[in-house]
Each structure stands twice: as C-alpha cells, then as structure tokens.
C-alpha atoms as a PDB file:
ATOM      1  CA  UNK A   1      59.272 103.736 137.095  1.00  0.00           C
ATOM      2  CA  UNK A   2      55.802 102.462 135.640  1.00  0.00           C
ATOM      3  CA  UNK A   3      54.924 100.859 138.774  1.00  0.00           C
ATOM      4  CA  UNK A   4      56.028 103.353 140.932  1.00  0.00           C
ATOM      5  CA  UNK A   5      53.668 105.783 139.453  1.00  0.00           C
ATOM      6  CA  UNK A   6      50.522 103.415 139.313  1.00  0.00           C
ATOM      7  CA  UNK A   7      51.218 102.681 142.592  1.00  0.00           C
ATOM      8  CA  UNK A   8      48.977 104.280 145.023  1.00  0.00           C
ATOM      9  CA  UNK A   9      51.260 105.567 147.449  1.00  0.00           C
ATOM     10  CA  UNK A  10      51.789 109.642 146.936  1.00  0.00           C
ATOM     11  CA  UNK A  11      55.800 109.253 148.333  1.00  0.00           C
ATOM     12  CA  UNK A  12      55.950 106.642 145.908  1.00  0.00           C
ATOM     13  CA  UNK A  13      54.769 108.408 142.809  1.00  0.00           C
ATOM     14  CA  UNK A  14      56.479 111.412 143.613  1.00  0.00           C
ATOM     15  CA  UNK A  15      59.869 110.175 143.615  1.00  0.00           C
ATOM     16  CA  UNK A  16      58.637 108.122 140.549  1.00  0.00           C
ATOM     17  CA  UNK A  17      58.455 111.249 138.859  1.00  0.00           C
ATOM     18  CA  UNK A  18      61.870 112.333 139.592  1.00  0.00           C
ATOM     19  CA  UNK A  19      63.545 109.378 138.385  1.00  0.00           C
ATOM     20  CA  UNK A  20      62.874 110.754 134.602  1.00  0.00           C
ATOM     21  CA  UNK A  21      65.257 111.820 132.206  1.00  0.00           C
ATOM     22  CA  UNK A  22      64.562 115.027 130.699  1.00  0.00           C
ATOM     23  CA  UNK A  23      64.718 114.947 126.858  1.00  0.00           C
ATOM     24  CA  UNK A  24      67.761 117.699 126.595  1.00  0.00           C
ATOM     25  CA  UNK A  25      70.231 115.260 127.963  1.00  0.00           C
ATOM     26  CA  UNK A  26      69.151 112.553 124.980  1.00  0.00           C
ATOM     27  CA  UNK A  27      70.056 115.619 122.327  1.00  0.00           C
ATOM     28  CA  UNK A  28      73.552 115.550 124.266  1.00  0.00           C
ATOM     29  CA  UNK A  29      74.162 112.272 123.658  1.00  0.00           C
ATOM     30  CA  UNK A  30      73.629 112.295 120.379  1.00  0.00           C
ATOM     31  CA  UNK A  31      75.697 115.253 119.292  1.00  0.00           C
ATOM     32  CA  UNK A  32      78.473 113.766 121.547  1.00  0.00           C
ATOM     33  CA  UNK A  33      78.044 110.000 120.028  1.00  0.00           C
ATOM     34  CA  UNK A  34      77.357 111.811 116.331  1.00  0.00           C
ATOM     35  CA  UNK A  35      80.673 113.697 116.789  1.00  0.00           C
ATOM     36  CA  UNK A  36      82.363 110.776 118.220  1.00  0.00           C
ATOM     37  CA  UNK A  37      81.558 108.707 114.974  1.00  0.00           C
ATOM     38  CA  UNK A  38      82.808 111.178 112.513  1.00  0.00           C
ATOM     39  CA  UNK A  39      86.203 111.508 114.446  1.00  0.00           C
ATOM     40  CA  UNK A  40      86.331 107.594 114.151  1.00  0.00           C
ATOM     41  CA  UNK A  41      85.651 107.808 110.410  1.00  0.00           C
ATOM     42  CA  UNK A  42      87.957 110.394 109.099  1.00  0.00           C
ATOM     43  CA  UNK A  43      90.844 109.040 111.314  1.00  0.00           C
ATOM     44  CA  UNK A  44      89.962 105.044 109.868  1.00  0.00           C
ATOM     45  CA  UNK A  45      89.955 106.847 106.213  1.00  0.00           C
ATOM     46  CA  UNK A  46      93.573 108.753 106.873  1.00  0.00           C
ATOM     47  CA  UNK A  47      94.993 105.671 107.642  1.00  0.00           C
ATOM     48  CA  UNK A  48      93.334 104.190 105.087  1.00  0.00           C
ATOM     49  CA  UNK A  49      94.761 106.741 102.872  1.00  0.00           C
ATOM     50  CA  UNK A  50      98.067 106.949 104.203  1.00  0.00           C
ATOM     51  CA  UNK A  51      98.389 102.748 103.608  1.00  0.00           C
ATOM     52  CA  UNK A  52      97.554 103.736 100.147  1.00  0.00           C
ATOM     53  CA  UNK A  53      99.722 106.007  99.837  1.00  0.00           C
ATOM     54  CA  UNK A  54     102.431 104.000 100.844  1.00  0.00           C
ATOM     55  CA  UNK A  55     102.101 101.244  98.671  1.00  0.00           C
ATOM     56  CA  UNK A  56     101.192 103.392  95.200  1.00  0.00           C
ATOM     57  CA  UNK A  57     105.086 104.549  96.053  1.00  0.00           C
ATOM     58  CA  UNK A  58     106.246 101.182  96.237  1.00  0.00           C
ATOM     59  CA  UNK A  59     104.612 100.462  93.272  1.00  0.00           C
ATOM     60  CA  UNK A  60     106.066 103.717  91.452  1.00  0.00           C
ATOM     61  CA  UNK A  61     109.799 103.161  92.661  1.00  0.00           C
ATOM     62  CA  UNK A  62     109.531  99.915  91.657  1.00  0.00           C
ATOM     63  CA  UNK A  63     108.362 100.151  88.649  1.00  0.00           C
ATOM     64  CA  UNK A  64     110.714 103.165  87.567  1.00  0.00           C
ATOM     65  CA  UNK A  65     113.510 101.069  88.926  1.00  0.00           C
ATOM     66  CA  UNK A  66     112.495  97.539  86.664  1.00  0.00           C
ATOM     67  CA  UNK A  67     112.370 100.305  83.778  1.00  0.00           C
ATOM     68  CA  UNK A  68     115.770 101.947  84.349  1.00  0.00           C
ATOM     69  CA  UNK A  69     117.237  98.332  84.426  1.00  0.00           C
ATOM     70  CA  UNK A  70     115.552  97.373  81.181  1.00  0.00           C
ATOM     71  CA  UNK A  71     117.060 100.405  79.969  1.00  0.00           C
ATOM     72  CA  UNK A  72     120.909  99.972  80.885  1.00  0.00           C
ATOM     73  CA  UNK A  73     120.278  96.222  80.290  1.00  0.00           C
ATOM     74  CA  UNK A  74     123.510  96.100  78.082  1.00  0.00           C
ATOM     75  CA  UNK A  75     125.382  97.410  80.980  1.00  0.00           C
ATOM     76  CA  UNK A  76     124.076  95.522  83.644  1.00  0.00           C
ATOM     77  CA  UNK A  77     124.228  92.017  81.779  1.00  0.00           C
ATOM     78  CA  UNK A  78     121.330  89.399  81.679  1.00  0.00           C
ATOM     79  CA  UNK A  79     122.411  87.333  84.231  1.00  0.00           C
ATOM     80  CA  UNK A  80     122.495  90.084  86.955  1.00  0.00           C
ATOM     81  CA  UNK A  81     119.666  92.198  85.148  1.00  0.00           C
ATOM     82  CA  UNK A  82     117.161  88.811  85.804  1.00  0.00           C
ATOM     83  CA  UNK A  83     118.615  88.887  89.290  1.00  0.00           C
ATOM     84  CA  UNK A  84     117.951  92.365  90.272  1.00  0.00           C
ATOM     85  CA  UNK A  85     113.905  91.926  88.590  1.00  0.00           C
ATOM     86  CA  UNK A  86     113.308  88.774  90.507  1.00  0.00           C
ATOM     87  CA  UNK A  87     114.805  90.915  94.003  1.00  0.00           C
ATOM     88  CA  UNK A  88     112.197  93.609  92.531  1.00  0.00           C
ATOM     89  CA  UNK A  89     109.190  91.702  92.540  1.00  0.00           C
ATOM     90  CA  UNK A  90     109.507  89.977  95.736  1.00  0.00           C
ATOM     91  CA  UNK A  91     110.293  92.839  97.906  1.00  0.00           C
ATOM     92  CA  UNK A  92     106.386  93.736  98.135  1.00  0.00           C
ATOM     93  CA  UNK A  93     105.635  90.182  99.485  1.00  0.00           C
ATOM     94  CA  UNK A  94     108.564  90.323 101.998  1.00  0.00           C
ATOM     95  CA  UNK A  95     107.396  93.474 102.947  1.00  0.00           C
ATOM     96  CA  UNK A  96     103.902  92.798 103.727  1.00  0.00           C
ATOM     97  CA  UNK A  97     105.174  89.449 105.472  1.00  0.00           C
ATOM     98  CA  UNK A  98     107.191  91.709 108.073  1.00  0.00           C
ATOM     99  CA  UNK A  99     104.683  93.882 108.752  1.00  0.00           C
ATOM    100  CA  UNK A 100     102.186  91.042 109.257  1.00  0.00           C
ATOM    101  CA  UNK A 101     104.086  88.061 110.409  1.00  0.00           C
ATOM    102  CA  UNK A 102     102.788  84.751 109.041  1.00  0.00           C
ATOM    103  CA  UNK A 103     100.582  85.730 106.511  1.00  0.00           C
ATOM    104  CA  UNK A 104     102.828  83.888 103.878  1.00  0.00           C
ATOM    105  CA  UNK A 105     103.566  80.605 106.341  1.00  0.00           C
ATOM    106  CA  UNK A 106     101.498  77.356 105.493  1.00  0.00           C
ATOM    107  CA  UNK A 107     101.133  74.160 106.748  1.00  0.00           C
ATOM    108  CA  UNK A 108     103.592  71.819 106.296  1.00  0.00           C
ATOM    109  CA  UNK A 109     101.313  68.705 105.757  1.00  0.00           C
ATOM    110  CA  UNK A 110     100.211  70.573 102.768  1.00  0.00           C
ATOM    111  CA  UNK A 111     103.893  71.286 100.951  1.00  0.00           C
ATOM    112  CA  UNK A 112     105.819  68.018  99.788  1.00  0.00           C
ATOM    113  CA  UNK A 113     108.833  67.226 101.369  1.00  0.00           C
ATOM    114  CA  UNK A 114     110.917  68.622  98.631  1.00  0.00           C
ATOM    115  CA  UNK A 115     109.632  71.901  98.164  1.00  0.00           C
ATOM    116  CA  UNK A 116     109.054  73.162 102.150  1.00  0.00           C
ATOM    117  CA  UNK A 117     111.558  76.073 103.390  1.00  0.00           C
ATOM    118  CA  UNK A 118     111.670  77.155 107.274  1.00  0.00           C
ATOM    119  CA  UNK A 119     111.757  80.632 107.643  1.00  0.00           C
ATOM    120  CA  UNK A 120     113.381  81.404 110.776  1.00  0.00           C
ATOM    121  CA  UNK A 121     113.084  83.582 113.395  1.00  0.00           C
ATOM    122  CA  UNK A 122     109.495  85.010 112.354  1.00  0.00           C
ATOM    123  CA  UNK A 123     108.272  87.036 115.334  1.00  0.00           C
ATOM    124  CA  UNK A 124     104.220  87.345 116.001  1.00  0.00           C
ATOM    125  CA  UNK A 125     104.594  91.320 116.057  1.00  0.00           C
ATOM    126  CA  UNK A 126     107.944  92.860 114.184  1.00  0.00           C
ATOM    127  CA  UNK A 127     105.965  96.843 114.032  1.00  0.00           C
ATOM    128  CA  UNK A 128     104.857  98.853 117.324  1.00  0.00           C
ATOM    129  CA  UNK A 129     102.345 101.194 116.753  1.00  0.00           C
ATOM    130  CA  UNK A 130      99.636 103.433 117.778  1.00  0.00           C
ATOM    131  CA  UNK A 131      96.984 101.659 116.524  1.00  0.00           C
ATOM    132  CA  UNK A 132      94.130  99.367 118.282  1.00  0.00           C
ATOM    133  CA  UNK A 133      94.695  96.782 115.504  1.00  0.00           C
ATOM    134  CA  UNK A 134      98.262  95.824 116.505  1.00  0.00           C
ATOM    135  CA  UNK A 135      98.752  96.509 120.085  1.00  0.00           C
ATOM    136  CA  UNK A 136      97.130  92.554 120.132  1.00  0.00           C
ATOM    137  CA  UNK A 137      99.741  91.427 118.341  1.00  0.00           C
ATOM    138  CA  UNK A 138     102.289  92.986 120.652  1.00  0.00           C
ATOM    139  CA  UNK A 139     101.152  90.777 123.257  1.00  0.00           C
ATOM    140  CA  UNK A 140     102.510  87.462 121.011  1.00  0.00           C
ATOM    141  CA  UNK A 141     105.607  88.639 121.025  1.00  0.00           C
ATOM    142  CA  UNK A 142     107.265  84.858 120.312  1.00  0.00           C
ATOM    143  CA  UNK A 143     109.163  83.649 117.502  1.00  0.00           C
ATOM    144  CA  UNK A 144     107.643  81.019 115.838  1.00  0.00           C
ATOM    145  CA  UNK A 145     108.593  78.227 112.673  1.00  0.00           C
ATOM    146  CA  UNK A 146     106.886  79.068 109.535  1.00  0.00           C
ATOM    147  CA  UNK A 147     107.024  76.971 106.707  1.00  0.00           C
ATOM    148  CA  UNK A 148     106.397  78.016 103.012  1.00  0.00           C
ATOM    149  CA  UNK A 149     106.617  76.189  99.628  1.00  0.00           C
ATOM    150  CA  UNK A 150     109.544  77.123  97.098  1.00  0.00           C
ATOM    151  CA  UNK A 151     107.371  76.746  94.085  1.00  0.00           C
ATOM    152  CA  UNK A 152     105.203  79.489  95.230  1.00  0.00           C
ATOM    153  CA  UNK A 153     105.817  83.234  95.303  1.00  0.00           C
ATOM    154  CA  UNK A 154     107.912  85.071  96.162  1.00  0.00           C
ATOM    155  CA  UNK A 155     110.420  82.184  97.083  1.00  0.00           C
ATOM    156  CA  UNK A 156     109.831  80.614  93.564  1.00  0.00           C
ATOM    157  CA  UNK A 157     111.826  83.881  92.369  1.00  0.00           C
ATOM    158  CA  UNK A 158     115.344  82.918  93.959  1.00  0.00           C
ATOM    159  CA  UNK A 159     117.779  80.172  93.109  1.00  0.00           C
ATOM    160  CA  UNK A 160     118.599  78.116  96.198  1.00  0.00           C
ATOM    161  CA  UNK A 161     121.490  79.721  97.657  1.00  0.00           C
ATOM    162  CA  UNK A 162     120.430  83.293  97.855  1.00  0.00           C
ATOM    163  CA  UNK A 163     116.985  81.423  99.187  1.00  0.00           C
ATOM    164  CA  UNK A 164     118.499  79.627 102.355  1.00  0.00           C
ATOM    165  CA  UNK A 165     120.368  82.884 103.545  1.00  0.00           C
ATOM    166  CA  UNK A 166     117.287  85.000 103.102  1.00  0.00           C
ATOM    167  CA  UNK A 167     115.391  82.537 104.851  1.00  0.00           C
ATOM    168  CA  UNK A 168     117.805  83.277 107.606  1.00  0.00           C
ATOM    169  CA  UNK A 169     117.733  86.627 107.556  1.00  0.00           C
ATOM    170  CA  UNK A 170     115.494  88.576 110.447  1.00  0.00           C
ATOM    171  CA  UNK A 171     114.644  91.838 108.152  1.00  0.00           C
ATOM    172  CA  UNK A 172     113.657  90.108 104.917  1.00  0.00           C
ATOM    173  CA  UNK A 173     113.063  93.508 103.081  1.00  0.00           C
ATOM    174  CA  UNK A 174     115.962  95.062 104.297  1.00  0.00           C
ATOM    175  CA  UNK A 175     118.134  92.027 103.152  1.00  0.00           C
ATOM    176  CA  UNK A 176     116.608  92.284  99.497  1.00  0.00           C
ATOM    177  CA  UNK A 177     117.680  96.041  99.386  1.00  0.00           C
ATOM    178  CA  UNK A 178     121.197  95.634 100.714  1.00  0.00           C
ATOM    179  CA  UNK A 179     121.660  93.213  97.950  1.00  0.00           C
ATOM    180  CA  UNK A 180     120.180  95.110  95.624  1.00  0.00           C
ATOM    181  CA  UNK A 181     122.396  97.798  96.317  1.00  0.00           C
ATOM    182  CA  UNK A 182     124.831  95.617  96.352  1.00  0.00           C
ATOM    183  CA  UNK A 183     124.453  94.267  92.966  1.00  0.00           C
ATOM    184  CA  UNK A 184     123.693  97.698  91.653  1.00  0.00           C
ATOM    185  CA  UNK A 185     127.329  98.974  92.985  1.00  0.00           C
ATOM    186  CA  UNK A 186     128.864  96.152  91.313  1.00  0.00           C
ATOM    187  CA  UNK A 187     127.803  97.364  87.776  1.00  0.00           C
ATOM    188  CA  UNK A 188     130.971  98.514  85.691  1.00  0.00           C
ATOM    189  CA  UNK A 189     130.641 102.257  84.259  1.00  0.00           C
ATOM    190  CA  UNK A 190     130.622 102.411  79.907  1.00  0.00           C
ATOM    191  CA  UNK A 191     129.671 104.555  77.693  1.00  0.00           C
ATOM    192  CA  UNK A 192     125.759 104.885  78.820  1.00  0.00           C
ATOM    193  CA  UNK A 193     126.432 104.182  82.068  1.00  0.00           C
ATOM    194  CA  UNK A 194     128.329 106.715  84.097  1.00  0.00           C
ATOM    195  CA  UNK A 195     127.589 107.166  88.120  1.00  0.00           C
ATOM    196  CA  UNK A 196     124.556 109.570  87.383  1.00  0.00           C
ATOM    197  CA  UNK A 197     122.539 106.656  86.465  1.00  0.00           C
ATOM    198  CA  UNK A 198     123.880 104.316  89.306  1.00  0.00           C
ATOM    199  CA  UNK A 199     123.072 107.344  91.635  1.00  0.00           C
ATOM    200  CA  UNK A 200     119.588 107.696  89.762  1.00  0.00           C
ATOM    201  CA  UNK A 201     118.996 103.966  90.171  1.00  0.00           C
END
C-alpha cells in the first residue's frame, strides 16, 4: 500500500487509499477475540473443576469405606479385611490407567524377568468424549501389550492369583468393585454387624 501511494500515478494512489482498514473493524476484533478467550477459560476451568471434583469423591468414598472396614474389622476378619484395603488403594491407579491407557505400562528391558506382568487387551482410547484432548486418541483405537513390574504399585498390592485374572480383565476398575462387592457380601452378620452396615458399606 506504501508504494502505491508514493507512486506517482493518481489511479494508483487512489485505489491505494482504499485498500485501508478503518480502525472500527480492529475494535471488533478485539472484543470478538477478548470474548472468545474468556469462553475458552471458564470452560478449561469447569473441566478443570469438574476433574476435581471427581476425584475429591473418590478420595472421600474411599476413605469412609477403609474407615468403616477398620471399624467392623472383628467381623470382617484380617485376612479378608487386608484384602478389601489393598482392592481400596489400587482402584485409583486402575482407574486413571483406563481412562488414560498406558500411563502405568513400562518397558520391558527395564523390569527383570521375574517381576514383568502383561496386561492384556489395553486399548489406546477406552473413553469417548467431547473434548479436543481425546478425540486424538480415538484415532489409535488398537490394542496394544503393556508390560508393568509386580513390585511396583498398584500390582505390588495383590497376591498372584487375583493378579493374573485382573491382568486379564478388560475393565480393571470395574473388576476391583465386583470383587469388592463380592467380598463385602460374603461377610457373615453378628452382633455389630447386621445388613445396615453391609448396605452402608
């Protein structure tokens, strides 16, 4: 536009002048890109929030649920009381696992021979959503081998029976809470333990 105007030709410099952008269409912009912005944020900070949200229940429930067994541990015996703890504690890593698949797989070169576990049938992407994050993931829709060490948590936490069939299983969380239940069923009623607290836990 510079040159067209210091150019000598008349034509020339008039449509030179034409070519400018009046300053009302930059304040547009702005209050469009400024509004645009702020949309971004508070929906990045809900979901944010919501994550958080999420996981402080987790947290709770499991905490009021270690505490209730702690409680009735005369009930529930020390064998099966350790059991359901251990079940407890891991669920939060086999949870995050599902949602994000291989974020507890290593590299088998690094684990000795005797302590490396296959988990099978861990998919790239297990959780369709709405979000620009995972629709990526969605495209790597594969199942892949993932190997993990048995010393390490959460595996560390089982013995090695329950360990091979929940390295089988496809919903890891889901398996820990159907045995949970499971194991909380099998409790036998007494005197402090009637089937208000096994509904309660």
């Amino acid at each position: 536009q510079k040159t067209l105007l210091n150019s000598g030709d008349m034509a020339l410099r008039t449509v030179a002048s034409k070519l400018s952008i009046p300053a009302t269409v930059h304040g547009f912009l702005v209050s469009a890109l400024g509004l645009l912005l702020v949309f971004r944020t508070n929906s990045s900070y809900q979901r944010f929030a919501e994550g958080r949200k999420i996981w402080e229940d987790i947290l709770n429930i499991s905490r009021n649920l270690s505490r209730m067994i702690e409680l009735y541990s005369n009930e529930i015996g020390k064998e099966r009381q350790t059991l359901l703890v251990q079940m407890i504690a891991a669920y939060p890593y086999l949870l995050r696992d599902h949602i994000r698949p291989g974020c507890l797989c290593e590299s088998p070169e690094g684990i000795s021979q005797k302590n490396r576990l296959l988990i099978f049938g861990t998919p790239a992407a297990t959780v369709d959503t709405r979000y620009e994050g995972d629709k990526a993931c969605r495209k790597m829709n594969f199942k892949r081998n993932c190997w993990v060490d048995r010393t390490r948590l959460p595996w560390s936490l089982f013995r090695n029976a329950p360990l091979e069939k929940m390295a089988r299983a496809k919903n890891r969380p889901l398996w820990v809470c159907d045995r949970l239940g499971k194991s909380i069923m099998g409790i036998q009623y007494g005197p402090n333990y009637t089937s208000r607290e096994r509904l309660t836990m």
